[in-house]
C-alpha atoms as a PDB file:
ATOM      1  CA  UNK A   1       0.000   0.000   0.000  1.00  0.00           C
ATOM      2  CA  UNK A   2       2.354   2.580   1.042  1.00  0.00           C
ATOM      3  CA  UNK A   3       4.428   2.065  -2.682  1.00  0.00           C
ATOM      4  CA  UNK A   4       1.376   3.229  -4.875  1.00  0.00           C
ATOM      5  CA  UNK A   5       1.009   6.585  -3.937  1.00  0.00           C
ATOM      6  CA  UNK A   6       4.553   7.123  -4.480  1.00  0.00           C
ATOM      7  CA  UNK A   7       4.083   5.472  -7.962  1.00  0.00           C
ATOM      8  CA  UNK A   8       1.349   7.833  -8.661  1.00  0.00           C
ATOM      9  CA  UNK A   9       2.850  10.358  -7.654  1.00  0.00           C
ATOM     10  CA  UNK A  10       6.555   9.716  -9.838  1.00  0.00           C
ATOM     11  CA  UNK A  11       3.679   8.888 -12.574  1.00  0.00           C
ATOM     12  CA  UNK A  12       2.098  12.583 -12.747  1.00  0.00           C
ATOM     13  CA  UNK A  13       5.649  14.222 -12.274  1.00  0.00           C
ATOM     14  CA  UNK A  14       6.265  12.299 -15.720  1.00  0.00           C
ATOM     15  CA  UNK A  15       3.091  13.210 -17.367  1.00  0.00           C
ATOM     16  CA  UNK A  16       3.467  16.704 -16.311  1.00  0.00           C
ATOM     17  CA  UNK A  17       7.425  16.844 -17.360  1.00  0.00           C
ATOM     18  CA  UNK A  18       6.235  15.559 -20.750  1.00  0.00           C
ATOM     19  CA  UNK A  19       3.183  18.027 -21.330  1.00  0.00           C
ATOM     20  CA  UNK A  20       5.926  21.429 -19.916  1.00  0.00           C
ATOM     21  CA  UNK A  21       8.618  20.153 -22.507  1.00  0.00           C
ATOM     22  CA  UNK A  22       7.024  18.349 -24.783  1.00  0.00           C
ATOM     23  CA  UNK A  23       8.536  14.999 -26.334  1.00  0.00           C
ATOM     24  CA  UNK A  24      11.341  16.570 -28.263  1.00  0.00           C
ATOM     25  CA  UNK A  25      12.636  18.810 -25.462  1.00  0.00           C
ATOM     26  CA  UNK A  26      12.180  15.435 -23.333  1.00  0.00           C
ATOM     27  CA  UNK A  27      14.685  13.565 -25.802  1.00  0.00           C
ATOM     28  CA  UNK A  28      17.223  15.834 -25.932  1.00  0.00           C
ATOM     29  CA  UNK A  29      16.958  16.489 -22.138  1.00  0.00           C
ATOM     30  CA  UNK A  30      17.454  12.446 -21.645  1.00  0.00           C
ATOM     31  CA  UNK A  31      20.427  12.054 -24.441  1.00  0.00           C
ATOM     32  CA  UNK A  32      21.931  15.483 -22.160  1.00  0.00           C
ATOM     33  CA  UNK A  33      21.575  13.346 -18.643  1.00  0.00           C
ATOM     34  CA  UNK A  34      23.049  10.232 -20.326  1.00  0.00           C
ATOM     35  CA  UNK A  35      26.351  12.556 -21.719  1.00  0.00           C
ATOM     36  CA  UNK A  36      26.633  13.417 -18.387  1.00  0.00           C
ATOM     37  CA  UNK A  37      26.490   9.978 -16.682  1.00  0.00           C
ATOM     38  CA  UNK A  38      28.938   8.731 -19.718  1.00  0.00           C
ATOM     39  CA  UNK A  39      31.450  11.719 -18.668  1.00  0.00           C
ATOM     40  CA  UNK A  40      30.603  10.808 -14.579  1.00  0.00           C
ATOM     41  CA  UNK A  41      32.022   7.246 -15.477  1.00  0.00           C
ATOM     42  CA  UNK A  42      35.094   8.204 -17.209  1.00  0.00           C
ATOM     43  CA  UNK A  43      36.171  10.876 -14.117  1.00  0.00           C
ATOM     44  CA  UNK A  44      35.739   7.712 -11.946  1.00  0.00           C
ATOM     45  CA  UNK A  45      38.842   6.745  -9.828  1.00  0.00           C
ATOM     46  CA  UNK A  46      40.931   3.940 -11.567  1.00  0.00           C
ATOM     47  CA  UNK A  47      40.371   0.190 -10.237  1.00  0.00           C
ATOM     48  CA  UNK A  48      42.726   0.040  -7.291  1.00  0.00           C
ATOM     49  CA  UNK A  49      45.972  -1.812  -8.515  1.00  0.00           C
ATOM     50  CA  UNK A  50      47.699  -4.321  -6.006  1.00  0.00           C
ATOM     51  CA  UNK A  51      50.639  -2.777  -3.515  1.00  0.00           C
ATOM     52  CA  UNK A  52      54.167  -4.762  -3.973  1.00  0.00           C
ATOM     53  CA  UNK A  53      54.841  -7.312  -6.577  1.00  0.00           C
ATOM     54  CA  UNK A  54      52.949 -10.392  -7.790  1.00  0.00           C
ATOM     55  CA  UNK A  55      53.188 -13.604  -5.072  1.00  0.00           C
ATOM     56  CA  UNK A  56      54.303 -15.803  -7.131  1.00  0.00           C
ATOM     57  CA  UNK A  57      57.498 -14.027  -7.623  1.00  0.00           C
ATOM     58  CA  UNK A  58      57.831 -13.199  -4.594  1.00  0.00           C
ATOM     59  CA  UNK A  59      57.208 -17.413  -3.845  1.00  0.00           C
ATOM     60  CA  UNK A  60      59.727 -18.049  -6.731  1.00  0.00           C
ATOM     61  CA  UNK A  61      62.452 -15.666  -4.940  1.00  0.00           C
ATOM     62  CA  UNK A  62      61.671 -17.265  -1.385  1.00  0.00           C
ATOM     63  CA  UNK A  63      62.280 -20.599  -2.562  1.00  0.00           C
ATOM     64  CA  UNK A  64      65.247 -19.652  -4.874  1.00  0.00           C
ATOM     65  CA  UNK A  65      66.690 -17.487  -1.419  1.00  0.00           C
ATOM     66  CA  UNK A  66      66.060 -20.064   1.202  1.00  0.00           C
ATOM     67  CA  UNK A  67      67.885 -23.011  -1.069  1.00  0.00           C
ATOM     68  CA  UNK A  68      70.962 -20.420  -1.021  1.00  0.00           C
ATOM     69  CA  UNK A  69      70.558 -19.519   2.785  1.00  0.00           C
ATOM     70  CA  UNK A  70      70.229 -23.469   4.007  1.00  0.00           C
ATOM     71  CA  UNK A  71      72.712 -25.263   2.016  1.00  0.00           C
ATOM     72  CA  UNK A  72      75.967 -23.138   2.041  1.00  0.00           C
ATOM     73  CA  UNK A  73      79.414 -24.101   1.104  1.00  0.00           C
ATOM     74  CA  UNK A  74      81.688 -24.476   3.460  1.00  0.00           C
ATOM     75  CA  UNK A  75      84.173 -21.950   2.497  1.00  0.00           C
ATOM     76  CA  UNK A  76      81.398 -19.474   2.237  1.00  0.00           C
ATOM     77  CA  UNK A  77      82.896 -16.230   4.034  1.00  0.00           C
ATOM     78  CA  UNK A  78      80.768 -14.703   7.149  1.00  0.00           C
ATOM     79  CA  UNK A  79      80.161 -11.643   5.325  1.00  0.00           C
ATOM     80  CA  UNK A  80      78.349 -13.597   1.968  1.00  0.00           C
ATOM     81  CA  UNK A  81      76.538 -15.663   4.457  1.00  0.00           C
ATOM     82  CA  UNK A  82      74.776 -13.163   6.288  1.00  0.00           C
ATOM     83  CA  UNK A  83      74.013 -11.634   2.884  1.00  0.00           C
ATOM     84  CA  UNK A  84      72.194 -14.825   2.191  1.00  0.00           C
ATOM     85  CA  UNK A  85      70.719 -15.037   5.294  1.00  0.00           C
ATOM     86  CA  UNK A  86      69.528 -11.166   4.780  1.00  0.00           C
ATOM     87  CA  UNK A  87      68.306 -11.352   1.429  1.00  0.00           C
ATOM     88  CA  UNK A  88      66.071 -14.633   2.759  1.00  0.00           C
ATOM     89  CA  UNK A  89      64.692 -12.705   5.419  1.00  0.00           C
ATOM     90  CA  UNK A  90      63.645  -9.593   3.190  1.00  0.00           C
ATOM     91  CA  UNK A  91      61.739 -12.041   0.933  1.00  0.00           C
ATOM     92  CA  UNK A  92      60.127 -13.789   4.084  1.00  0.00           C
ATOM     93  CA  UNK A  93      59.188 -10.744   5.433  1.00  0.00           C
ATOM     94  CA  UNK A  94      57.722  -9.111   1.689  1.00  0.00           C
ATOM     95  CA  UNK A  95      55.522 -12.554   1.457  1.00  0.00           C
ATOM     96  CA  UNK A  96      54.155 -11.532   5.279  1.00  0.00           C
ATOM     97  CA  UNK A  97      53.371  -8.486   4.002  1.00  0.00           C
ATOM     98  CA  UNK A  98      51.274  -9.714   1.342  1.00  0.00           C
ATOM     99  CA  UNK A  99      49.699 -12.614   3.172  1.00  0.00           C
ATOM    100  CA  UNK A 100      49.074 -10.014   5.999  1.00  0.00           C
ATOM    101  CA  UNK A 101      51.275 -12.057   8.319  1.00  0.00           C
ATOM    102  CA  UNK A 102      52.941 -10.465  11.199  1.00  0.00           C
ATOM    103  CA  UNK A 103      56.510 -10.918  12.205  1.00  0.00           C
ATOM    104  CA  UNK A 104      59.718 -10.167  13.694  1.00  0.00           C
ATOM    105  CA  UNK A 105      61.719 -11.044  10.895  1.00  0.00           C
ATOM    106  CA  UNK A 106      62.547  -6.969  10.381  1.00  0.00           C
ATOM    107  CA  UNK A 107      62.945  -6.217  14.672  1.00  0.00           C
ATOM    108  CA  UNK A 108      65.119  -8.806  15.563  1.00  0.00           C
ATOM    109  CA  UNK A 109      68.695  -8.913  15.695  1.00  0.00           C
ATOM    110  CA  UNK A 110      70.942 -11.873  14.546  1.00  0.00           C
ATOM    111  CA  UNK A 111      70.660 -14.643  16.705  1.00  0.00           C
ATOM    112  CA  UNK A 112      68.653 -17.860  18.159  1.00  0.00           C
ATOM    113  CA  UNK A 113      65.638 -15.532  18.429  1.00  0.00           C
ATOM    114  CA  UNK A 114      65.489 -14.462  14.783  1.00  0.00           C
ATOM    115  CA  UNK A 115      65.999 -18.069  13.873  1.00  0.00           C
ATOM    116  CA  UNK A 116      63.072 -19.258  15.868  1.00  0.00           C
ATOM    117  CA  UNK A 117      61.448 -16.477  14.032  1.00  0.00           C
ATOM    118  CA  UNK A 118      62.238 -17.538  10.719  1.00  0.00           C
ATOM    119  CA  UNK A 119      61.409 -21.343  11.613  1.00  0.00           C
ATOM    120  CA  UNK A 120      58.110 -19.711  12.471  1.00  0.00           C
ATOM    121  CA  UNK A 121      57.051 -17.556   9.678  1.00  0.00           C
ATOM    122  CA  UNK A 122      58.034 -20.487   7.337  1.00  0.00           C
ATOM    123  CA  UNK A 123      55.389 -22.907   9.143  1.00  0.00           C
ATOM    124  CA  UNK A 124      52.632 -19.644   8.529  1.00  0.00           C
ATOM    125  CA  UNK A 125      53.351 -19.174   5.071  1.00  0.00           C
ATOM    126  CA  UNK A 126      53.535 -22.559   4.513  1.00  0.00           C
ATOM    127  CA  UNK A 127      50.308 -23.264   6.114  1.00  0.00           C
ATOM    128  CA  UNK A 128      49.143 -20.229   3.678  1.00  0.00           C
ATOM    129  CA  UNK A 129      49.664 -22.113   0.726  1.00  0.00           C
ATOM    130  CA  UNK A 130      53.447 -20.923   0.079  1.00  0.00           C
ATOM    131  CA  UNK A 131      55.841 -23.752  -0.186  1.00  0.00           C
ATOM    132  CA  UNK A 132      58.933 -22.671   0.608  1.00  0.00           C
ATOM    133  CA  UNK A 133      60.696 -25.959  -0.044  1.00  0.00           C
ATOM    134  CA  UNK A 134      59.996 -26.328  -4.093  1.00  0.00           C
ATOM    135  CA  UNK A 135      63.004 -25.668  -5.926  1.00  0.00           C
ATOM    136  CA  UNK A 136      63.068 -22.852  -8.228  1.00  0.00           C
END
């Protein structure tokens, strides 16, 4: 009940929109209010593009990384090996980021509590569907 006077009353707005500007006037009015919606649509904001680079290279690094940081030669110098063990824990933390995991990886300093760290952001992300132990 309470929709049909509204109809009615939309209904005679029409009729008496029609009989002021008469069908021609009514046309061109319409084709002017669809430019502008056209024109409204263009000055729309752009789709909202993704922050940070694609997963799966970022999954293809991390497993490429953590093969270089686990199995080192022994004559590796100190010096490349924390460079390994660096680079590993950028690419950790960059998948957190774009899992929306939190960790430490970034706070801690070098030592059995970073490790832990590490051992646990690699369970999360693999429990997120990153394997970390696919070879590159």
């Amino acid at each position: 009940m309470g929709g049909q006077p509204a109809a009615g009353l939309a209904l005679c707005a029409l009729v008496t929109v029609v009989a002021v500007l008469g069908p021609r006037r009514l046309r061109r009015l319409w084709a002017l209010a669809a430019a502008v919606g056209v024109h409204l649509d263009r000055r729309r904001a752009p789709s909202p593009q993704p922050l940070g680079r694609p997963i799966e290279l970022i999954a293809r690094d991390a497993q490429r990384l953590g093969q270089r940081f686990r199995y080192v030669p022994p004559d590796v110098s100190f010096a490349r090996f924390e460079g390994r063990r660096r680079a590993y824990d950028e690419v950790l933390a960059e998948a957190c980021r774009s899992l929306g995991v939190e960790h430490l990886l970034e706070v801690l300093p070098p030592g059995q509590e970073l490790d832990i760290e590490r051992l646990r952001v690699e369970a999360v992300l693999d429990r997120a569907g990153l394997r970390l132990d696919d070879v590159a």
